[in-house]
PDB file of N, CA and C in Angstrom:
ATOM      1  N   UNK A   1     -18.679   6.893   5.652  1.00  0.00           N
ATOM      2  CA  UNK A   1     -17.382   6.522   6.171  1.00  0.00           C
ATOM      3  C   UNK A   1     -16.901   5.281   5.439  1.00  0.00           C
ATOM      4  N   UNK A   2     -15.496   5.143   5.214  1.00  0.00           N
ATOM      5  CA  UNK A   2     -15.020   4.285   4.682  1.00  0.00           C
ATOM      6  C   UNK A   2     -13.895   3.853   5.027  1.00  0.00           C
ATOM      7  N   UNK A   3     -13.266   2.253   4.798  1.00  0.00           N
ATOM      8  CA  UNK A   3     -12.167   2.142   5.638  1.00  0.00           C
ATOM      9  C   UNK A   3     -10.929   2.084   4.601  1.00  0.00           C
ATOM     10  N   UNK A   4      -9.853   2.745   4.801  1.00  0.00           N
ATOM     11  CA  UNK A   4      -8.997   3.277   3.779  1.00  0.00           C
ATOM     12  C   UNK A   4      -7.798   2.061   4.182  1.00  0.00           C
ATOM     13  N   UNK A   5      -6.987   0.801   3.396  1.00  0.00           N
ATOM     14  CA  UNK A   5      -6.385   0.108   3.928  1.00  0.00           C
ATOM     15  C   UNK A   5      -4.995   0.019   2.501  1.00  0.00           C
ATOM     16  N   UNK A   6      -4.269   0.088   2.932  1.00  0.00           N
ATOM     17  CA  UNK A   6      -2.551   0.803   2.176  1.00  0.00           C
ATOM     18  C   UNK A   6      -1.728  -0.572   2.418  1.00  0.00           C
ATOM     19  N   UNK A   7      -1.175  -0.837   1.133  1.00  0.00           N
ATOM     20  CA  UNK A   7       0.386  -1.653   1.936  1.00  0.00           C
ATOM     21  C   UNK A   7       1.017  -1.019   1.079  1.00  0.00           C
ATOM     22  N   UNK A   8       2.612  -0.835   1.560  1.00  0.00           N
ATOM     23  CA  UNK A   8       3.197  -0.568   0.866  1.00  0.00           C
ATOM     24  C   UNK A   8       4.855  -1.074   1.314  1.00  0.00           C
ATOM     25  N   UNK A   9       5.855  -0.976   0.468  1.00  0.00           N
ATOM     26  CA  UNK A   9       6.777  -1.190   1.365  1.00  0.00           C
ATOM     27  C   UNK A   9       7.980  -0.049   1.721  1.00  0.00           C
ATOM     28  N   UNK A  10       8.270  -0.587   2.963  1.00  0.00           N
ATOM     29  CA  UNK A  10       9.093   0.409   4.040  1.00  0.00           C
ATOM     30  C   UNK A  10       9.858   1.958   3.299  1.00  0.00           C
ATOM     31  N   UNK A  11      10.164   1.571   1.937  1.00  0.00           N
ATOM     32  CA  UNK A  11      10.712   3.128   1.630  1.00  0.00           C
ATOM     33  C   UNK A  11       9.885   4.078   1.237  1.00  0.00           C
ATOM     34  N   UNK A  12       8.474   3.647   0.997  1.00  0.00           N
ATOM     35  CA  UNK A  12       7.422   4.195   0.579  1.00  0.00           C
ATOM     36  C   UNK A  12       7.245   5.300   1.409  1.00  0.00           C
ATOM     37  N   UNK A  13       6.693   4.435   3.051  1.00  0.00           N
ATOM     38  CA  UNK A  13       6.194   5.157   4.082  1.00  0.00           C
ATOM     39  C   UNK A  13       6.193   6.891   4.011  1.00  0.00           C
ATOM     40  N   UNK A  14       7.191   7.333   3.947  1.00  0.00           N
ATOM     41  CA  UNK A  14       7.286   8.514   4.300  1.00  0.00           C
ATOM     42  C   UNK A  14       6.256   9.657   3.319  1.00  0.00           C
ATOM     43  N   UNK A  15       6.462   8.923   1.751  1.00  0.00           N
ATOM     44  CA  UNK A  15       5.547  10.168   1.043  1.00  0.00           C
ATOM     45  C   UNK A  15       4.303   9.219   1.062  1.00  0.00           C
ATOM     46  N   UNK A  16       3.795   8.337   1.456  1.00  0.00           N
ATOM     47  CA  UNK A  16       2.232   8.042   1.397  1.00  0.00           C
ATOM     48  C   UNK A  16       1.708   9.014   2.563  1.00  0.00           C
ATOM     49  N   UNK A  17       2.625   8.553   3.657  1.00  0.00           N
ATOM     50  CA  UNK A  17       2.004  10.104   5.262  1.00  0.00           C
ATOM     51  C   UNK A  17       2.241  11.111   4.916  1.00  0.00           C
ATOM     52  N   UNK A  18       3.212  11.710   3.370  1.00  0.00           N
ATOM     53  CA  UNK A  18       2.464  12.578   3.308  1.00  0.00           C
ATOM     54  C   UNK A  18       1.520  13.310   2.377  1.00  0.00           C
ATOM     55  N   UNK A  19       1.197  12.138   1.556  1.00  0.00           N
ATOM     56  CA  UNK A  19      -0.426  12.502   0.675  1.00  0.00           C
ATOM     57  C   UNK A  19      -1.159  12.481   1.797  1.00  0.00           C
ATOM     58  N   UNK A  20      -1.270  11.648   2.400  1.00  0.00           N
ATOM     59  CA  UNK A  20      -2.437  11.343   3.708  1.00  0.00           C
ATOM     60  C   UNK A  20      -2.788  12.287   4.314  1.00  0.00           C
ATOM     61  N   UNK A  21      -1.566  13.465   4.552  1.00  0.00           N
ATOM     62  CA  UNK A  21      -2.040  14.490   5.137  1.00  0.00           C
ATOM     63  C   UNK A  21      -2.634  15.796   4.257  1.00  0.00           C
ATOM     64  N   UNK A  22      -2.119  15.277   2.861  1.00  0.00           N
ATOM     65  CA  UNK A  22      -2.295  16.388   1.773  1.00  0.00           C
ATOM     66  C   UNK A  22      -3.993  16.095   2.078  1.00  0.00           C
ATOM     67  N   UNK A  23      -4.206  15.034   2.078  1.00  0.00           N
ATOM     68  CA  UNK A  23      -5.931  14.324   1.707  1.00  0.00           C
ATOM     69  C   UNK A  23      -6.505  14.965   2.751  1.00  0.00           C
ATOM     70  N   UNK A  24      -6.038  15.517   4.049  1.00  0.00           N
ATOM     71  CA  UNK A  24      -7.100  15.514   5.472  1.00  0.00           C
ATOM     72  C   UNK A  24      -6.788  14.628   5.876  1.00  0.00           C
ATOM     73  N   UNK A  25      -6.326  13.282   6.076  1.00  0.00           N
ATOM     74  CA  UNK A  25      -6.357  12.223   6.612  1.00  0.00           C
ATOM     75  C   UNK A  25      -5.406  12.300   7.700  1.00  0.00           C
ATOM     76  N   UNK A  26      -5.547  12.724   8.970  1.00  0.00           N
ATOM     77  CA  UNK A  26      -4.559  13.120   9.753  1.00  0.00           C
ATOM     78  C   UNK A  26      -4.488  12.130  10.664  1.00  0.00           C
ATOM     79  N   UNK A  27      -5.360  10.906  11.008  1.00  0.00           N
ATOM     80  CA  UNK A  27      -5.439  10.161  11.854  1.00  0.00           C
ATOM     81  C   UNK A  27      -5.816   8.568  11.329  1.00  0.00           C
ATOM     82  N   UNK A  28      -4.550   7.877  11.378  1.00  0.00           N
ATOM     83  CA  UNK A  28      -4.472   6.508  10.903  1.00  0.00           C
ATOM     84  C   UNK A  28      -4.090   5.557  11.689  1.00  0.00           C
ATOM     85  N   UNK A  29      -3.891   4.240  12.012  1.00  0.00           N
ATOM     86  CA  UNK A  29      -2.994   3.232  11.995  1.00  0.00           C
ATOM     87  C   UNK A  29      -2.216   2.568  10.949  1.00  0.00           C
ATOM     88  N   UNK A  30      -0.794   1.818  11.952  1.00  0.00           N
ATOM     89  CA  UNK A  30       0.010   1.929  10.725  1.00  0.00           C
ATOM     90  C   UNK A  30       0.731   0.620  11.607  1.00  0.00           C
ATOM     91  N   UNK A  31       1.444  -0.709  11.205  1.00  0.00           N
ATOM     92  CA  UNK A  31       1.755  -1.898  11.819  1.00  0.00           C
ATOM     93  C   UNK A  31       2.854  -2.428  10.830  1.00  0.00           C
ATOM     94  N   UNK A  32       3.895  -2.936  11.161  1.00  0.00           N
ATOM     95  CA  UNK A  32       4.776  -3.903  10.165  1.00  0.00           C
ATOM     96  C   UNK A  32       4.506  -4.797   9.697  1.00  0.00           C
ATOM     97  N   UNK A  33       4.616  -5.501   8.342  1.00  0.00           N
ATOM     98  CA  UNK A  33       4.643  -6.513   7.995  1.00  0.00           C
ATOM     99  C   UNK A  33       5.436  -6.794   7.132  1.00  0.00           C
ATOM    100  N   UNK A  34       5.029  -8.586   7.054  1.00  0.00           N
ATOM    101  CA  UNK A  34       6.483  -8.663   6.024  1.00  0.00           C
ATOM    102  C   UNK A  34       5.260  -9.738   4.247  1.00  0.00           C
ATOM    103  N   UNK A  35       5.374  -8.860   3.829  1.00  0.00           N
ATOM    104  CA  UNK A  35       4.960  -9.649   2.239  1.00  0.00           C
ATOM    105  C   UNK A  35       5.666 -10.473   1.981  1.00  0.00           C
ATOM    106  N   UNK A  36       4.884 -11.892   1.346  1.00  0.00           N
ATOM    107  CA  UNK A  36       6.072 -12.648   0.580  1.00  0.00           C
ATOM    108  C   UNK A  36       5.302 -12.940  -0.883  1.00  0.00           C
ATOM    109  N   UNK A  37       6.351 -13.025  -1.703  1.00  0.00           N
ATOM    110  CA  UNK A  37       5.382 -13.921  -3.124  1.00  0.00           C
ATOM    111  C   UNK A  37       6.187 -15.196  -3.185  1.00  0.00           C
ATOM    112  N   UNK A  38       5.977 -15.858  -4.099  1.00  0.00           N
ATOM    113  CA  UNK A  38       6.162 -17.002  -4.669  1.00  0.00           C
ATOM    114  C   UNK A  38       6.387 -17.097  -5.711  1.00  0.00           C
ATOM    115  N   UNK A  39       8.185 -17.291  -6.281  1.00  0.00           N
ATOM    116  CA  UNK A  39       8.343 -17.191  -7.778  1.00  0.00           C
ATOM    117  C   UNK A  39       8.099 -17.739  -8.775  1.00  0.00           C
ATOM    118  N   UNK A  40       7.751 -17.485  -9.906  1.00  0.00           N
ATOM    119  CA  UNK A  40       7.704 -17.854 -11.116  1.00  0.00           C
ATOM    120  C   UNK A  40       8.567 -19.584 -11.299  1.00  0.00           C
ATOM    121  N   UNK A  41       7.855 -20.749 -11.156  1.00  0.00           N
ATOM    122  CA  UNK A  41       8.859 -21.619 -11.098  1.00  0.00           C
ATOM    123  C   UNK A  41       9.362 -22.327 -12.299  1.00  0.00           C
ATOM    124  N   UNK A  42       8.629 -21.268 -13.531  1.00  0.00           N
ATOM    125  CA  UNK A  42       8.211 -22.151 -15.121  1.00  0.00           C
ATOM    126  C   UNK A  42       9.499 -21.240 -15.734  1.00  0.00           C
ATOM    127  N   UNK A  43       9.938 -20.597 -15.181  1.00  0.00           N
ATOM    128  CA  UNK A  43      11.456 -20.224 -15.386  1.00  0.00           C
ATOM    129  C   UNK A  43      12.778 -20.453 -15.222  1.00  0.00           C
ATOM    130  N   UNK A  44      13.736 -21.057 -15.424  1.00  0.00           N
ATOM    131  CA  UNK A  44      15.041 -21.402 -15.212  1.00  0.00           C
ATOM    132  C   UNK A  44      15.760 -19.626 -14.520  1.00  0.00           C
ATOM    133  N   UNK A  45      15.635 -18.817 -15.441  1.00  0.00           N
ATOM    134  CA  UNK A  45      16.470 -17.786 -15.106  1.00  0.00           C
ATOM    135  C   UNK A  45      15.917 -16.915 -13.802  1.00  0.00           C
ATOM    136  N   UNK A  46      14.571 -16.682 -13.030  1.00  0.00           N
ATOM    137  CA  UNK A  46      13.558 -16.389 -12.451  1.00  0.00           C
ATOM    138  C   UNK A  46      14.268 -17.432 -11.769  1.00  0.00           C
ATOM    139  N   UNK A  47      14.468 -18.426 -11.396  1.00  0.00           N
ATOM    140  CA  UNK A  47      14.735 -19.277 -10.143  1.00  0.00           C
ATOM    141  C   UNK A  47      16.337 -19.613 -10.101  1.00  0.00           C
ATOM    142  N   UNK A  48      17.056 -18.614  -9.756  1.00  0.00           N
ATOM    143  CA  UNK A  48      18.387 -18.653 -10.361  1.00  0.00           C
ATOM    144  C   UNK A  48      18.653 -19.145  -8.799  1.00  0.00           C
ATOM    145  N   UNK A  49      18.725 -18.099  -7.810  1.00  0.00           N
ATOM    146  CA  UNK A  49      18.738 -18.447  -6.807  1.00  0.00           C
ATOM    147  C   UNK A  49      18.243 -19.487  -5.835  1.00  0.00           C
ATOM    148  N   UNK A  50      18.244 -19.740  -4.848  1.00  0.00           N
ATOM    149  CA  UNK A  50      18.135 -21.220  -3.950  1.00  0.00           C
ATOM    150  C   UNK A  50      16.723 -21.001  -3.406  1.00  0.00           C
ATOM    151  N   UNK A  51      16.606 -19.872  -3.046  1.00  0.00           N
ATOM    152  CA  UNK A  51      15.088 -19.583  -2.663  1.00  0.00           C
ATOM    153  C   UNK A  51      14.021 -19.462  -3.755  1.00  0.00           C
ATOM    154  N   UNK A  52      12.952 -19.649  -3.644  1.00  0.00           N
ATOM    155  CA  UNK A  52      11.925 -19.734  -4.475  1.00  0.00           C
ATOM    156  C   UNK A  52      11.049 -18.605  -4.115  1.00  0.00           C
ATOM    157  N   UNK A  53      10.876 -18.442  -2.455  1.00  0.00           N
ATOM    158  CA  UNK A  53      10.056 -17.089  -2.223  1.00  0.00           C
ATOM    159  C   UNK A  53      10.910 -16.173  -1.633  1.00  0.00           C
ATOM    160  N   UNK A  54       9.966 -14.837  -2.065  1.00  0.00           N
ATOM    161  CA  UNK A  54      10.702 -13.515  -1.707  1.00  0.00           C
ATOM    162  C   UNK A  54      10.140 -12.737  -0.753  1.00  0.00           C
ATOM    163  N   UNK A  55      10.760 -12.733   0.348  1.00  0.00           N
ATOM    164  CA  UNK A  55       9.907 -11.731   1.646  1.00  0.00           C
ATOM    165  C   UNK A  55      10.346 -10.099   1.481  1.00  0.00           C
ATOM    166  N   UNK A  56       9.272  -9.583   1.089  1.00  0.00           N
ATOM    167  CA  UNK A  56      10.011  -8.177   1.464  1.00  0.00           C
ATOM    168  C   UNK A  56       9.043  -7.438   3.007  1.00  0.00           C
ATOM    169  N   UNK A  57      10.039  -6.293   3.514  1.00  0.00           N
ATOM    170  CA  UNK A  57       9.429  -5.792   4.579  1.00  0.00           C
ATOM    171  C   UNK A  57       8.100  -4.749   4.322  1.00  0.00           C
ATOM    172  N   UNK A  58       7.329  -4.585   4.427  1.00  0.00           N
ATOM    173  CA  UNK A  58       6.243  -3.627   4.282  1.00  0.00           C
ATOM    174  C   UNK A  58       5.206  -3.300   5.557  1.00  0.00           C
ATOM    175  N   UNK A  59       4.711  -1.935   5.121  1.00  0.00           N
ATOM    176  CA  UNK A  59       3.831  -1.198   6.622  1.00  0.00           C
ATOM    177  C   UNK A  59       2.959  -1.663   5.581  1.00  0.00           C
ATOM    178  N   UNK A  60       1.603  -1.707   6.209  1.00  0.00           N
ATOM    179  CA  UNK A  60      -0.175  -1.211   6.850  1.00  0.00           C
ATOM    180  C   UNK A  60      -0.215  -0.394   7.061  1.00  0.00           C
ATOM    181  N   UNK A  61      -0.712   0.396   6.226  1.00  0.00           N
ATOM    182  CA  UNK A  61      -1.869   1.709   7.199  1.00  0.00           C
ATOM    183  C   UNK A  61      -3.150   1.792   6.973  1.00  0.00           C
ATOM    184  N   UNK A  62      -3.975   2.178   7.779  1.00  0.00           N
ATOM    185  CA  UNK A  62      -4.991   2.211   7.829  1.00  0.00           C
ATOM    186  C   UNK A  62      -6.380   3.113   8.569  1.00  0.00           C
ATOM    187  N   UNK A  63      -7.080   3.339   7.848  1.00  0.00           N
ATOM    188  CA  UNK A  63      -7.674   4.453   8.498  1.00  0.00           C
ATOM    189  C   UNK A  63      -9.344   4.641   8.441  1.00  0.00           C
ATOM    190  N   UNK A  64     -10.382   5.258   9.339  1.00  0.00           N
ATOM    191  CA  UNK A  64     -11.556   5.248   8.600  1.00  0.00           C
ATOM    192  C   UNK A  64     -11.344   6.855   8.026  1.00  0.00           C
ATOM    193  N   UNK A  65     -12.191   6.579   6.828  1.00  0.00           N
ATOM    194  CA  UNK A  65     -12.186   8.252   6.007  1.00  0.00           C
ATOM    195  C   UNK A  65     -13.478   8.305   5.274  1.00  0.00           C
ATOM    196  N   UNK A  66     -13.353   9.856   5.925  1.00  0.00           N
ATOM    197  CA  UNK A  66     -15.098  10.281   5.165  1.00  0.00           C
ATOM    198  C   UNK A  66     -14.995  10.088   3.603  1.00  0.00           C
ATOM    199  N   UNK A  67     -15.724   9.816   2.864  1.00  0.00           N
ATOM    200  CA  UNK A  67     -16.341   9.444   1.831  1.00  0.00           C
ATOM    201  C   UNK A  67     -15.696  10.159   0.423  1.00  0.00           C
ATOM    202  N   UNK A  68     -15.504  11.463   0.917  1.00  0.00           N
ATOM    203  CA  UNK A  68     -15.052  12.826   0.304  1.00  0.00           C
ATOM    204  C   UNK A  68     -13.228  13.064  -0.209  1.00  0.00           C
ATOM    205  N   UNK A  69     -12.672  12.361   0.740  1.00  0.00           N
ATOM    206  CA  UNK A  69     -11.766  12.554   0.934  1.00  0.00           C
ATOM    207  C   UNK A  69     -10.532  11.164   0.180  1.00  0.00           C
ATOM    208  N   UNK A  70     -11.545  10.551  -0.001  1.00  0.00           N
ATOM    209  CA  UNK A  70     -11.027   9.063  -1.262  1.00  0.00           C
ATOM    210  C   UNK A  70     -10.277   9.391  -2.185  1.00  0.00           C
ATOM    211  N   UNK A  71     -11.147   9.721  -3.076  1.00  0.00           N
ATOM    212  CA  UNK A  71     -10.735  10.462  -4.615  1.00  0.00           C
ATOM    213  C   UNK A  71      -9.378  11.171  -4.982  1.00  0.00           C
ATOM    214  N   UNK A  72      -9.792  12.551  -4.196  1.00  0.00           N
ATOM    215  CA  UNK A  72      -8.424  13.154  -4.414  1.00  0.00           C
ATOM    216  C   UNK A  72      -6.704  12.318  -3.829  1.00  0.00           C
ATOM    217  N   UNK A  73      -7.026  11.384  -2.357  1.00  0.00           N
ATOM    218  CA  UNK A  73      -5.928  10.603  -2.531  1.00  0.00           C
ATOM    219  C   UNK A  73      -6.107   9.452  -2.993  1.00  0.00           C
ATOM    220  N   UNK A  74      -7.040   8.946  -4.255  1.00  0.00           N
ATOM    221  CA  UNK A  74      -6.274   7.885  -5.051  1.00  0.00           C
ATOM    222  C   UNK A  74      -5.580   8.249  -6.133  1.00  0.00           C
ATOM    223  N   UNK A  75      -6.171   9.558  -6.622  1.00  0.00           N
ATOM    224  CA  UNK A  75      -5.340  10.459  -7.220  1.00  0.00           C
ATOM    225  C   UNK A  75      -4.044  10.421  -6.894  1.00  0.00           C
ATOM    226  N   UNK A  76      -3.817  11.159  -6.328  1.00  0.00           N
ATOM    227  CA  UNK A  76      -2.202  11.182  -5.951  1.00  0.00           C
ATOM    228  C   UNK A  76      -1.538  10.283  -5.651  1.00  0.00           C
ATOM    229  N   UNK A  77      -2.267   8.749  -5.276  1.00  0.00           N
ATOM    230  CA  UNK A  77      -1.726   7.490  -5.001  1.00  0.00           C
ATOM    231  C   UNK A  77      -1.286   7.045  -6.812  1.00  0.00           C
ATOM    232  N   UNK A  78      -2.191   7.510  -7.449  1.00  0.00           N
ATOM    233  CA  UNK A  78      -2.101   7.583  -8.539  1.00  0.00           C
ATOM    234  C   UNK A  78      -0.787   7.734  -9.679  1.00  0.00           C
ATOM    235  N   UNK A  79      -0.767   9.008  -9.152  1.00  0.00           N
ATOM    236  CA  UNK A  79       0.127   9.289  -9.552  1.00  0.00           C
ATOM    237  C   UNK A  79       1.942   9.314  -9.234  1.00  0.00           C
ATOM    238  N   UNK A  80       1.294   9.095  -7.908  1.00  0.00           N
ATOM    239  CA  UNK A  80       3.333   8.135  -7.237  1.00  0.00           C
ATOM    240  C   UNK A  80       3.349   6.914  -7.892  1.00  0.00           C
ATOM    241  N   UNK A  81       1.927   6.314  -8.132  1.00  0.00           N
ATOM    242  CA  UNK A  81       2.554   4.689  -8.503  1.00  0.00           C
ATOM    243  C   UNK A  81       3.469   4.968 -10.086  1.00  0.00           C
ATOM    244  N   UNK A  82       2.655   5.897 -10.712  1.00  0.00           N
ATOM    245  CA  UNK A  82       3.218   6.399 -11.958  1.00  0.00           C
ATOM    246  C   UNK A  82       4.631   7.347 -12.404  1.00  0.00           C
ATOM    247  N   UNK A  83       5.028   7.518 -11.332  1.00  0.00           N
ATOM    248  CA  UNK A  83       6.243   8.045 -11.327  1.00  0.00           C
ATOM    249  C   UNK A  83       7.016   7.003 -11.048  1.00  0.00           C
ATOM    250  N   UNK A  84       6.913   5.795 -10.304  1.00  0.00           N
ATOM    251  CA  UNK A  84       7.667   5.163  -9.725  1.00  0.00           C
ATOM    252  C   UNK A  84       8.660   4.511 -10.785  1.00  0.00           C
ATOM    253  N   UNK A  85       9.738   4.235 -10.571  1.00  0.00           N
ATOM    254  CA  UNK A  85      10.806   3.138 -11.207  1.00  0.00           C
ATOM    255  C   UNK A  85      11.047   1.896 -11.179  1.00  0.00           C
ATOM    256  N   UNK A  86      11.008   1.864  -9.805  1.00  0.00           N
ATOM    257  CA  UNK A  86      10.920   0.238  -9.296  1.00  0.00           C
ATOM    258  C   UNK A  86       9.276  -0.353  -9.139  1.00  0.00           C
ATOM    259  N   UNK A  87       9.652  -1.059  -8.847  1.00  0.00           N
ATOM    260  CA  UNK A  87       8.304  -2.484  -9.367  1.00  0.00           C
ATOM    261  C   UNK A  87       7.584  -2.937  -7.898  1.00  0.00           C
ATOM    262  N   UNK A  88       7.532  -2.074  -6.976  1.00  0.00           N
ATOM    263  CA  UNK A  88       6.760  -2.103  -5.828  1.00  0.00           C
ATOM    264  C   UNK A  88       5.763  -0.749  -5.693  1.00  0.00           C
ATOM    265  N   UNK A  89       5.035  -0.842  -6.342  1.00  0.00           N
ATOM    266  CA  UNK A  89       4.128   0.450  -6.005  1.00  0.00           C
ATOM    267  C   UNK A  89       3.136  -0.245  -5.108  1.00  0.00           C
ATOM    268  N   UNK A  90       2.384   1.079  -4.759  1.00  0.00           N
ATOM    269  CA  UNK A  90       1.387   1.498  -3.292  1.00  0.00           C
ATOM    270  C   UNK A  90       0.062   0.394  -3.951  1.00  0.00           C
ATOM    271  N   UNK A  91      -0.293  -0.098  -2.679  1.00  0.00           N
ATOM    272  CA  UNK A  91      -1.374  -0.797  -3.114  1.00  0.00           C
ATOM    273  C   UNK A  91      -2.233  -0.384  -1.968  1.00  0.00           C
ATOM    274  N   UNK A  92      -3.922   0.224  -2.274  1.00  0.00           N
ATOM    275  CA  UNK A  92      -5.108   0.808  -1.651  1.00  0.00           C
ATOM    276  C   UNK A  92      -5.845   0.195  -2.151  1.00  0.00           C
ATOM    277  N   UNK A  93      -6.812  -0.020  -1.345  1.00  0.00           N
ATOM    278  CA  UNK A  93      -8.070  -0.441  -0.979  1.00  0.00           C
ATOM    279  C   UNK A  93      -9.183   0.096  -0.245  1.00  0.00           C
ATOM    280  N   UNK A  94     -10.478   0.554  -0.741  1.00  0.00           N
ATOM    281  CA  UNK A  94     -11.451   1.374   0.033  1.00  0.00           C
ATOM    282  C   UNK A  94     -12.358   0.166   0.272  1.00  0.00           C
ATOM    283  N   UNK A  95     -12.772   0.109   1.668  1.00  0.00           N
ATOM    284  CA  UNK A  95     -13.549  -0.895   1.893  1.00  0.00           C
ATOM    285  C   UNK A  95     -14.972  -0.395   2.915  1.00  0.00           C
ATOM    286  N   UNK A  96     -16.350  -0.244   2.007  1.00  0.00           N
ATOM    287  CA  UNK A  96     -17.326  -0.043   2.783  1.00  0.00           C
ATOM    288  C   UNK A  96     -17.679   0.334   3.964  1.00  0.00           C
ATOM    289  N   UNK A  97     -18.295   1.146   5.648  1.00  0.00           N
ATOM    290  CA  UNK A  97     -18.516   0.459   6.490  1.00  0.00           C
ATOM    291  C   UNK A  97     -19.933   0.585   6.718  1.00  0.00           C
ATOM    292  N   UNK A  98     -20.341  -0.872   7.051  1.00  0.00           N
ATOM    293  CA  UNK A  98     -22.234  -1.057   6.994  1.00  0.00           C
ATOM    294  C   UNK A  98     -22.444  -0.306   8.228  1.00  0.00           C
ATOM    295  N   UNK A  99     -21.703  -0.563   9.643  1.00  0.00           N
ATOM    296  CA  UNK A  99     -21.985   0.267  10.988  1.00  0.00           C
ATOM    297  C   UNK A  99     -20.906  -0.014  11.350  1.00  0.00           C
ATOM    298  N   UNK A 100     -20.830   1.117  12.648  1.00  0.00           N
ATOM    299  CA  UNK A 100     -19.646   1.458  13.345  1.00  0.00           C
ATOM    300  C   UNK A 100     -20.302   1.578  14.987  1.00  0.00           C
ATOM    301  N   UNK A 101     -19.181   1.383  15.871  1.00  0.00           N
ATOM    302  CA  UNK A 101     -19.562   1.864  17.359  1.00  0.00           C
ATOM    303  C   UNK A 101     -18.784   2.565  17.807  1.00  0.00           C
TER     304      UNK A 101
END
């Protein structure tokens, strides 16, 4: 078992749930958040504006997933990030679990 953990942001949502389900992964959690970065400040044109950081809105999801079932959706995580245009692609993370209750 492994714990499957996603951010992505809000326009994403809809085709990551549905690789997730392409994968088997039919049962997740999923929570709002809001990302921020911190711009580039060694730039004049990069800090054009008054703000320096940028909040965008983004989900969490998250899930435990058998072992098996990884691969084929980083694959396909894979390959949305690679289609994408804009400069927010899917970010995953598989994270171990030593025990569970």
């Amino acid at each position: 078992m492994k714990l499957l953990v996603i951010t992505i942001i809000d326009a994403h949502k809809p085709s990551v749930l549905k690789l997730l389900k392409q994968a088997g992964i039919s049962a997740y959690s999923s929570t709002d958040i809001s990302g921020h970065k911190e711009s580039d400040q060694s730039s004049p044109i990069k800090n054009w504006f008054a703000s320096s950081a940028i909040q965008v809105d983004s989900e969490l999801v998250f899930s435990f997933v058998a072992e098996e079932k990884i691969a084929p959706l980083f694959q396909a995580l894979r390959a949305f990030n690679e289609s994408l245009e804009a400069l927010s692609p899917i970010h995953a993370v598989v994270v171990p679990i030593e025990q569970s209750l």
